[in-house]
PDB file of N, CA and C in Angstrom:
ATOM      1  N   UNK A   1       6.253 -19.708  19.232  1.00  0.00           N
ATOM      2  CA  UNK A   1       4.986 -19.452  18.568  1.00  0.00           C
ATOM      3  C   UNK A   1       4.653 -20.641  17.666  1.00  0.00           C
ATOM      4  N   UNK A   2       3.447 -21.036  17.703  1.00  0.00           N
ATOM      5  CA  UNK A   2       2.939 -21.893  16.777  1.00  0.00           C
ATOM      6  C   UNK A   2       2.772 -21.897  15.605  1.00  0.00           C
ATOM      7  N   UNK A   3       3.045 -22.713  14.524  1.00  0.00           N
ATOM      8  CA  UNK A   3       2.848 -22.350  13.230  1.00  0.00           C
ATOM      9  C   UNK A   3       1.271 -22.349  13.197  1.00  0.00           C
ATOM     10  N   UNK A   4       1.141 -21.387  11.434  1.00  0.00           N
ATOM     11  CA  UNK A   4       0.222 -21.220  11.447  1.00  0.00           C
ATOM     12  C   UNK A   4      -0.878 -22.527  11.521  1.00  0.00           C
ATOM     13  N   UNK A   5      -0.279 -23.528  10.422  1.00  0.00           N
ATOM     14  CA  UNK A   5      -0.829 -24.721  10.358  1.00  0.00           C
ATOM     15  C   UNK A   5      -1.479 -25.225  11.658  1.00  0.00           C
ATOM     16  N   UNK A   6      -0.863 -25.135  12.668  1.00  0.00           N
ATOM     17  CA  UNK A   6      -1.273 -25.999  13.762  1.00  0.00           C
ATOM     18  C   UNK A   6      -2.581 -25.313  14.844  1.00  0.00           C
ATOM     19  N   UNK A   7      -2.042 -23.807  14.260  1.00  0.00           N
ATOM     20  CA  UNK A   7      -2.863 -23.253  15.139  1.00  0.00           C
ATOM     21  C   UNK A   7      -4.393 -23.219  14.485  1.00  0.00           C
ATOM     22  N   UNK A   8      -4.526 -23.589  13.020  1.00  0.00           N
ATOM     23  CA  UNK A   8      -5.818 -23.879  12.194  1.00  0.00           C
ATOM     24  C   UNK A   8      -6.432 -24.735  12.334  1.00  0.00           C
ATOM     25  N   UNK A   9      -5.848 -26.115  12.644  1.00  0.00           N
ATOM     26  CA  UNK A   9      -6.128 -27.360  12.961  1.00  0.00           C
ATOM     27  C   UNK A   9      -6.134 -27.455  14.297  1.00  0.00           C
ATOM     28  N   UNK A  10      -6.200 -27.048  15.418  1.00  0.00           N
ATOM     29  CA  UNK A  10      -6.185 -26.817  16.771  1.00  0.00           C
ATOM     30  C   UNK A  10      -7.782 -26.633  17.140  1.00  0.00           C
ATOM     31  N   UNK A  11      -8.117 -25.058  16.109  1.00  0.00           N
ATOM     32  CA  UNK A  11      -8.849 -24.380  15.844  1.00  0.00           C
ATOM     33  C   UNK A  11     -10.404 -24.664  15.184  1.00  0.00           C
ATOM     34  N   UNK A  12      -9.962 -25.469  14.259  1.00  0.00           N
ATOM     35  CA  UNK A  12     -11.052 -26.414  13.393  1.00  0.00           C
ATOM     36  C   UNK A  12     -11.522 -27.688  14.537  1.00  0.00           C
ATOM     37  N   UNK A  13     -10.152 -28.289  15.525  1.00  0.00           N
ATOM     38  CA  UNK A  13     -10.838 -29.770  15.817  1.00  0.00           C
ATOM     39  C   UNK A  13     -11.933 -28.975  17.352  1.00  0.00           C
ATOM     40  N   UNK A  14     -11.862 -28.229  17.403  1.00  0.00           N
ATOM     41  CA  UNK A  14     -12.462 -27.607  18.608  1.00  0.00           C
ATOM     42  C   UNK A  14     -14.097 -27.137  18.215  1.00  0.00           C
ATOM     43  N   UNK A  15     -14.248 -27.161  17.065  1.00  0.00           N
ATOM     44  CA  UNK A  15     -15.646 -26.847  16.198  1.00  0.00           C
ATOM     45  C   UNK A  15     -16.525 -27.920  16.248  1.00  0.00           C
ATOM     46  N   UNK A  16     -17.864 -27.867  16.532  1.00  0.00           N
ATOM     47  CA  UNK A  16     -18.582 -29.177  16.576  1.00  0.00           C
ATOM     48  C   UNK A  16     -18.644 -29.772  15.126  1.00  0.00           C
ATOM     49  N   UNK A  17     -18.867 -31.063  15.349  1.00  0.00           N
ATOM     50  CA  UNK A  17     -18.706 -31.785  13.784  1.00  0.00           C
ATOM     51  C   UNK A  17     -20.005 -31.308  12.693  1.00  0.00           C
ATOM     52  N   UNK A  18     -21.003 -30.849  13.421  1.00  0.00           N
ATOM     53  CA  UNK A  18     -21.864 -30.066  11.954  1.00  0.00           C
ATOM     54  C   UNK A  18     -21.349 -28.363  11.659  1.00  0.00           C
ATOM     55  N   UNK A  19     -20.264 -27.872  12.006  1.00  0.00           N
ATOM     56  CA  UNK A  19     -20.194 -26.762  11.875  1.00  0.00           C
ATOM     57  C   UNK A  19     -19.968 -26.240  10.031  1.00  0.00           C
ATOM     58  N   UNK A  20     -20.239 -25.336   9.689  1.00  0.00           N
ATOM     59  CA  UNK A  20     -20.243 -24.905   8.240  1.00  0.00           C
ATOM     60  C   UNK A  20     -18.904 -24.366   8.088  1.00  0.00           C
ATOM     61  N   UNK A  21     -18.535 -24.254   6.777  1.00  0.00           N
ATOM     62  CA  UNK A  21     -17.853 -23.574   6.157  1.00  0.00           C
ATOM     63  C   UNK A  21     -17.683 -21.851   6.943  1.00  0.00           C
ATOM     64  N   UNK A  22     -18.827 -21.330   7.179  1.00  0.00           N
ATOM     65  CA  UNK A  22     -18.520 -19.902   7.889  1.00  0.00           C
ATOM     66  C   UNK A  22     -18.626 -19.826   8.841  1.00  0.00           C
ATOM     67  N   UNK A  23     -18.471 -21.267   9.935  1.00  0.00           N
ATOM     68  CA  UNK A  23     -18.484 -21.192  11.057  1.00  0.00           C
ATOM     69  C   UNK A  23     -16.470 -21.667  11.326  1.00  0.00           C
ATOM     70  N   UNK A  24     -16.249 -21.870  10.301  1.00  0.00           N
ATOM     71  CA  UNK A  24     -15.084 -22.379  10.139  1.00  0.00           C
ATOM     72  C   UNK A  24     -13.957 -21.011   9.858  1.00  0.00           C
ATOM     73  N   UNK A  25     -14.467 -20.538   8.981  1.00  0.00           N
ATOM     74  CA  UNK A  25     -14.025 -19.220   8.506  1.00  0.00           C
ATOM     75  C   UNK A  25     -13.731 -18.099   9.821  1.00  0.00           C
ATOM     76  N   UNK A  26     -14.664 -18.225  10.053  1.00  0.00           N
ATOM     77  CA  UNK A  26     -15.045 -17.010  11.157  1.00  0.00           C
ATOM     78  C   UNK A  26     -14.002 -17.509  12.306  1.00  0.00           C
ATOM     79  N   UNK A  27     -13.730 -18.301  12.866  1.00  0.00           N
ATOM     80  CA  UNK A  27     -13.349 -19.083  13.862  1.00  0.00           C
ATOM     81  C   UNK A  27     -11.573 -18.523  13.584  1.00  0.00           C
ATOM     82  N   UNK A  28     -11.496 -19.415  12.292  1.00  0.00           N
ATOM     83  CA  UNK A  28      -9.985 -19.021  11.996  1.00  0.00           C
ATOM     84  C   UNK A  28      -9.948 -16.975  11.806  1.00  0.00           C
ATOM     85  N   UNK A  29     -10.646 -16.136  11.533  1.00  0.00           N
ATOM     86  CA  UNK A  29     -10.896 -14.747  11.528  1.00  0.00           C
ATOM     87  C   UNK A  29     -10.452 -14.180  13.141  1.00  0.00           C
ATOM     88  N   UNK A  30     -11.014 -14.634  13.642  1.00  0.00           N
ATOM     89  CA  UNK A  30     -11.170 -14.561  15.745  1.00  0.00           C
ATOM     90  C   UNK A  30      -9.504 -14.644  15.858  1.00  0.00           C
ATOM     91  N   UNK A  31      -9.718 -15.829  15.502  1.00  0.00           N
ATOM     92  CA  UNK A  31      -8.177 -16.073  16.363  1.00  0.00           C
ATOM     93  C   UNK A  31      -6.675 -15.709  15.809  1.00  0.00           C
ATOM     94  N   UNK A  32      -6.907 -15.016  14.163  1.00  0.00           N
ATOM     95  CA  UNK A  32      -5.730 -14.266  13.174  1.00  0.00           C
ATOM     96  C   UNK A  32      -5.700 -12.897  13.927  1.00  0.00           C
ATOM     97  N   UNK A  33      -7.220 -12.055  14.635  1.00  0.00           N
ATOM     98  CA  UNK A  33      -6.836 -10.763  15.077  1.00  0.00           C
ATOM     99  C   UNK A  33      -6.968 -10.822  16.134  1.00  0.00           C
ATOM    100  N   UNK A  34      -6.864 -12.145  17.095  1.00  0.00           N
ATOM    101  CA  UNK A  34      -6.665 -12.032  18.220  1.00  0.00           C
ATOM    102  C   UNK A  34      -5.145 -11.693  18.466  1.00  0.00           C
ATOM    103  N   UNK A  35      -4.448 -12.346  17.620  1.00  0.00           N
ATOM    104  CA  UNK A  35      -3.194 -12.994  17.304  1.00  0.00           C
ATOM    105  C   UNK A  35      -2.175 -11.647  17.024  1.00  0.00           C
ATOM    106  N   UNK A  36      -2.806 -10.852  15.886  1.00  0.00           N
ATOM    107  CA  UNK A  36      -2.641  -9.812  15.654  1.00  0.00           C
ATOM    108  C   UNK A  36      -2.213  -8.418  16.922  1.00  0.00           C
ATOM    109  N   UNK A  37      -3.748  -8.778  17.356  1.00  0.00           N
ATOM    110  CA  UNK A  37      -3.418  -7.570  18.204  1.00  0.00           C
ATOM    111  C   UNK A  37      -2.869  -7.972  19.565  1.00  0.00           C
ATOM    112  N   UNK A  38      -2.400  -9.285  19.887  1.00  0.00           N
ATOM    113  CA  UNK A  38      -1.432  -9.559  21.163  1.00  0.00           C
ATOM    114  C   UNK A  38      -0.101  -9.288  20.513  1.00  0.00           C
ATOM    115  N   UNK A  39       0.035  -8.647  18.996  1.00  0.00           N
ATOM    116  CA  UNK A  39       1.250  -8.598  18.787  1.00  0.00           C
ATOM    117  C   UNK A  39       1.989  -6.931  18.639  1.00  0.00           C
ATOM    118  N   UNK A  40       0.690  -6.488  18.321  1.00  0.00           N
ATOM    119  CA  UNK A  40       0.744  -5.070  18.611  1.00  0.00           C
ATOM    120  C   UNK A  40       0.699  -4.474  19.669  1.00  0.00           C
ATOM    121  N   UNK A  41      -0.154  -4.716  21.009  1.00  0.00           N
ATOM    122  CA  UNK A  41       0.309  -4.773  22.299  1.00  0.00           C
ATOM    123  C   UNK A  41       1.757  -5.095  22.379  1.00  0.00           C
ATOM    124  N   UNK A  42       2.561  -6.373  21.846  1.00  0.00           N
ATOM    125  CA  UNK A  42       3.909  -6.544  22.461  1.00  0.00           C
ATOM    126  C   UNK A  42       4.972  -5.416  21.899  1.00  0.00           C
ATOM    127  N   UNK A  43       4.040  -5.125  20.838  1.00  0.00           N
ATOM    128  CA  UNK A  43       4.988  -4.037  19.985  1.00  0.00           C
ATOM    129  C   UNK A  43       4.955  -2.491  20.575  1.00  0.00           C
ATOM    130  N   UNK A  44       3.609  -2.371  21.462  1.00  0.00           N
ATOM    131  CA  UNK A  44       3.591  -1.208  21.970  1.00  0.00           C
ATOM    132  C   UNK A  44       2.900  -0.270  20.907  1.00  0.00           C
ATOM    133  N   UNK A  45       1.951  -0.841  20.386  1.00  0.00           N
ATOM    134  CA  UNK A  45       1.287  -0.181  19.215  1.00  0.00           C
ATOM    135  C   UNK A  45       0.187   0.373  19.434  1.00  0.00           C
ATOM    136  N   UNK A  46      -0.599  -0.668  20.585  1.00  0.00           N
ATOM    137  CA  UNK A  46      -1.608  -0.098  21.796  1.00  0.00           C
ATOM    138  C   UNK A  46      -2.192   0.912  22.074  1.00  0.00           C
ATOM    139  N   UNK A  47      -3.111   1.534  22.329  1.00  0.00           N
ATOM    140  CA  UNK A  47      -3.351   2.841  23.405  1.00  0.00           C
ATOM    141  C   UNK A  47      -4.410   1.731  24.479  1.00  0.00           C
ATOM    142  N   UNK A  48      -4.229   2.722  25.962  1.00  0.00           N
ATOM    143  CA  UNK A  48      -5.139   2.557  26.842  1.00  0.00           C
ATOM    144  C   UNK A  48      -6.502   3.008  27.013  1.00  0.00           C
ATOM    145  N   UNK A  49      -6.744   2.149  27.661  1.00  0.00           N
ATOM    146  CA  UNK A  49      -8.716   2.590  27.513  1.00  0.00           C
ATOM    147  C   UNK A  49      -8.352   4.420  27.791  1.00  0.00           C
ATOM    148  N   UNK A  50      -8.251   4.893  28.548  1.00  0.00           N
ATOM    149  CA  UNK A  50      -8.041   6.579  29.261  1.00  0.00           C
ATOM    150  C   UNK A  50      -7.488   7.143  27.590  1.00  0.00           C
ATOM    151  N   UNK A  51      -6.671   6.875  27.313  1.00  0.00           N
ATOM    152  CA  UNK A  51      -6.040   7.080  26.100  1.00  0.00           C
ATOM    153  C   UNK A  51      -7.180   7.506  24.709  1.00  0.00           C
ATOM    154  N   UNK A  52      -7.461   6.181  24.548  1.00  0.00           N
ATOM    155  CA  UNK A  52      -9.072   6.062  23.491  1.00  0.00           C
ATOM    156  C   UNK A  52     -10.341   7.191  24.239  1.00  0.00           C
ATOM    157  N   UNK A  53     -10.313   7.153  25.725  1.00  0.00           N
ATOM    158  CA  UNK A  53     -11.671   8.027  25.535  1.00  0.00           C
ATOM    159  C   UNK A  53     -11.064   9.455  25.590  1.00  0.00           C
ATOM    160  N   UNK A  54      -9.838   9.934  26.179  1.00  0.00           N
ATOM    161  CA  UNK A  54      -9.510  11.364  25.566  1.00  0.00           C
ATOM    162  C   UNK A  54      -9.820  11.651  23.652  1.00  0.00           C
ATOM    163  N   UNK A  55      -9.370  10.748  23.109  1.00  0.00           N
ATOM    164  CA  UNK A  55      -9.622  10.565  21.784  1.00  0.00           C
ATOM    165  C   UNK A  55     -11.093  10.745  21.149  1.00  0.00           C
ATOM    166  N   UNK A  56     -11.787  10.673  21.750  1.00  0.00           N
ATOM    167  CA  UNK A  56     -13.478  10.691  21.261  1.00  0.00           C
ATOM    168  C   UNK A  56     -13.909  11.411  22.330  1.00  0.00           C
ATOM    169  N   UNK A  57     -13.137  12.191  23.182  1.00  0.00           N
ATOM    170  CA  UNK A  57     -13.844  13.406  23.817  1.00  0.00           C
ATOM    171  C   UNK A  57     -13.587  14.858  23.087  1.00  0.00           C
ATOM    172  N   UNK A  58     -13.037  14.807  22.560  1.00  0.00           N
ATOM    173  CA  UNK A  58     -12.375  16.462  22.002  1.00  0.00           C
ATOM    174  C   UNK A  58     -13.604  16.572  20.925  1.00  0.00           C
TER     175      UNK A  58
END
């Protein structure tokens, strides 16, 4: 796994050079709960789509 550092700066050089401060923000936001939830999937923390709509059918 990548440190965090690298994965910020990975992240930032991929942004066009006029991008703002909350285009910057947001960017690093995306990719902390992308990050997140590929880790909860590995953890099995998950539910399946079938899963979620029994859940909001009752």
């Amino acid at each position: 796994m990548e440190s965090v550092k690298l994965v910020a700066q990975k992240t930032i050089e991929k942004l066009p050079k006029d991008s703002t401060w909350e285009d910057v923000f947001y960017e690093l936001y995306v990719v902390k709960k992308i990050e997140e939830g590929l880790i909860a999937e590995k953890e099995g923390k998950t539910k399946t789509h079938d899963e979620v709509k029994q859940m909001f059918s009752r």
